[in-house]
C-alpha atoms as a PDB file:
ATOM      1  CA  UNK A   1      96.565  48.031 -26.941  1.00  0.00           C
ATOM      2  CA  UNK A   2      98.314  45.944 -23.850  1.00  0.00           C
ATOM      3  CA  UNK A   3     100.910  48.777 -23.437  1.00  0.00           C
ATOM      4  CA  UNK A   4      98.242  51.513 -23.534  1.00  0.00           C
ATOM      5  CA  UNK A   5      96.563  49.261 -20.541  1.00  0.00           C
ATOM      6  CA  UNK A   6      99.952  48.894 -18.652  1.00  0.00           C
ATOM      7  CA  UNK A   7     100.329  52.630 -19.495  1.00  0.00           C
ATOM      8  CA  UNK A   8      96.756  53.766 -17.299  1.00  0.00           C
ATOM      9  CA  UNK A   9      97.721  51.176 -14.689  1.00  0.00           C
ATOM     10  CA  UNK A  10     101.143  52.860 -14.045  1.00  0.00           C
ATOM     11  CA  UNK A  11      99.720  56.025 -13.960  1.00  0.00           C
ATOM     12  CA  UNK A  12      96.670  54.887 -12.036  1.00  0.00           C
ATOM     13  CA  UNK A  13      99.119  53.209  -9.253  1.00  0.00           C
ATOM     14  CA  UNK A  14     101.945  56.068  -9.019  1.00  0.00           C
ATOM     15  CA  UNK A  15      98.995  58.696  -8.288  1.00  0.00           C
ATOM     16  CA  UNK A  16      98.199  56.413  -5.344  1.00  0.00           C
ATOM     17  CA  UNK A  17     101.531  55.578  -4.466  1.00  0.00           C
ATOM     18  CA  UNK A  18     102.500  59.396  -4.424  1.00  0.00           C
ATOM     19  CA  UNK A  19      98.869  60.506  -2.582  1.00  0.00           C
ATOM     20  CA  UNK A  20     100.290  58.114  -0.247  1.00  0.00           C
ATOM     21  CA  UNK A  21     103.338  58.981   0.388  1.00  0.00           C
ATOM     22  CA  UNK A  22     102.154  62.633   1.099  1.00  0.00           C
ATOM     23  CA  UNK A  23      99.601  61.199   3.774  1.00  0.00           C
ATOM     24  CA  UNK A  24     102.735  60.316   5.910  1.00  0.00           C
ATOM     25  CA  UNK A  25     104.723  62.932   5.176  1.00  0.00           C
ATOM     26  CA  UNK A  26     102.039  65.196   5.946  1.00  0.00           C
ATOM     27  CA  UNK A  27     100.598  63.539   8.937  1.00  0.00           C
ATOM     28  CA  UNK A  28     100.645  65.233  12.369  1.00  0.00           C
ATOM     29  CA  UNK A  29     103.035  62.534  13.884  1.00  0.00           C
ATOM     30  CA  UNK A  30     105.718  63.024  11.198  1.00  0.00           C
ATOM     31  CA  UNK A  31     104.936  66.907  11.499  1.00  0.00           C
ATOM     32  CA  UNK A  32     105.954  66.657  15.077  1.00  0.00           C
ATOM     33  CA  UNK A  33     109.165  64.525  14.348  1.00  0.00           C
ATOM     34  CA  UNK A  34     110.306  67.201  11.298  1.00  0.00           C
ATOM     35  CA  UNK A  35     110.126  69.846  14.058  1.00  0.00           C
ATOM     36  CA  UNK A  36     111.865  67.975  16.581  1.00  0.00           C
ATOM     37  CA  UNK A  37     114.320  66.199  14.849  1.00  0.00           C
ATOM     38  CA  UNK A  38     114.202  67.241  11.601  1.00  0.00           C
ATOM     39  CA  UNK A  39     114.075  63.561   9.713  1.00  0.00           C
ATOM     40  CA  UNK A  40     111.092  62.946   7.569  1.00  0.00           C
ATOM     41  CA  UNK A  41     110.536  58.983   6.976  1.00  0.00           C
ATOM     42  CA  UNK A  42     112.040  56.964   4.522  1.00  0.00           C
ATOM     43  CA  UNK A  43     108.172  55.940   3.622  1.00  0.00           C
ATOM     44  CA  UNK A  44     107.258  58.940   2.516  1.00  0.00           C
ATOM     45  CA  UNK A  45     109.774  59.975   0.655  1.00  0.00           C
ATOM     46  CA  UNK A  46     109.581  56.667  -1.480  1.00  0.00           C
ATOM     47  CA  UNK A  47     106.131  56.728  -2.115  1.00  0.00           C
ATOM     48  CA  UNK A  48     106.467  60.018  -3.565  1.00  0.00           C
ATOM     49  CA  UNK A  49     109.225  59.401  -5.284  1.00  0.00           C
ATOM     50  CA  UNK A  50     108.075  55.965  -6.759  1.00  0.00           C
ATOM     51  CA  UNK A  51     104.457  57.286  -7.553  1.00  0.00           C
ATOM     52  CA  UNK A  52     106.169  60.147  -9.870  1.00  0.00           C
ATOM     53  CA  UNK A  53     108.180  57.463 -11.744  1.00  0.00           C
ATOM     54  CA  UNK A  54     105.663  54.996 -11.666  1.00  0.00           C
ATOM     55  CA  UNK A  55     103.494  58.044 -13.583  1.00  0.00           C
ATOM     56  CA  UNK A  56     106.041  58.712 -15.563  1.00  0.00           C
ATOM     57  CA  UNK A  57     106.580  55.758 -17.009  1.00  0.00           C
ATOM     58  CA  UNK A  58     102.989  55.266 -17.257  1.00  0.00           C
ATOM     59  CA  UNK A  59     102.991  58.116 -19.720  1.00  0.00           C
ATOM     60  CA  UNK A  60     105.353  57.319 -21.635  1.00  0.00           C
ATOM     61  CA  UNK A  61     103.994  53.543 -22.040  1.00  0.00           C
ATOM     62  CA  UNK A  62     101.165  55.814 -23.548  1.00  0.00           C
ATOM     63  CA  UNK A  63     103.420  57.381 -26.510  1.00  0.00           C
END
């Protein structure tokens, strides 16, 4: 029972952390730095990449 719980919260919290990371990535400011520069931040990129493990490892807490 405790892992299925620890399970939903992972997958609960990498949904938000990837949401969030797609808010900056997709926000106009960052927008106007990809065309200018071409960088994207390091935020972004992490909370996307954290909220997909963070899910994943949610799900597999759930097996």
């Amino acid at each position: 029972m405790k892992n299925k719980i620890i399970g939903i919260v992972l997958i609960v919290a990498g949904i938000a952390l990837f949401v969030w990371g797609y808010d900056i990535y997709d926000s106009v400011g960052t927008q106007i730095t990809r065309a200018v520069s071409g960088d994207s931040p390091i935020e972004a990129w992490a909370g996307m990449i954290g909220g997909g493990i963070c899910v994943l490892l949610g799900i597999k807490q759930l097996t």
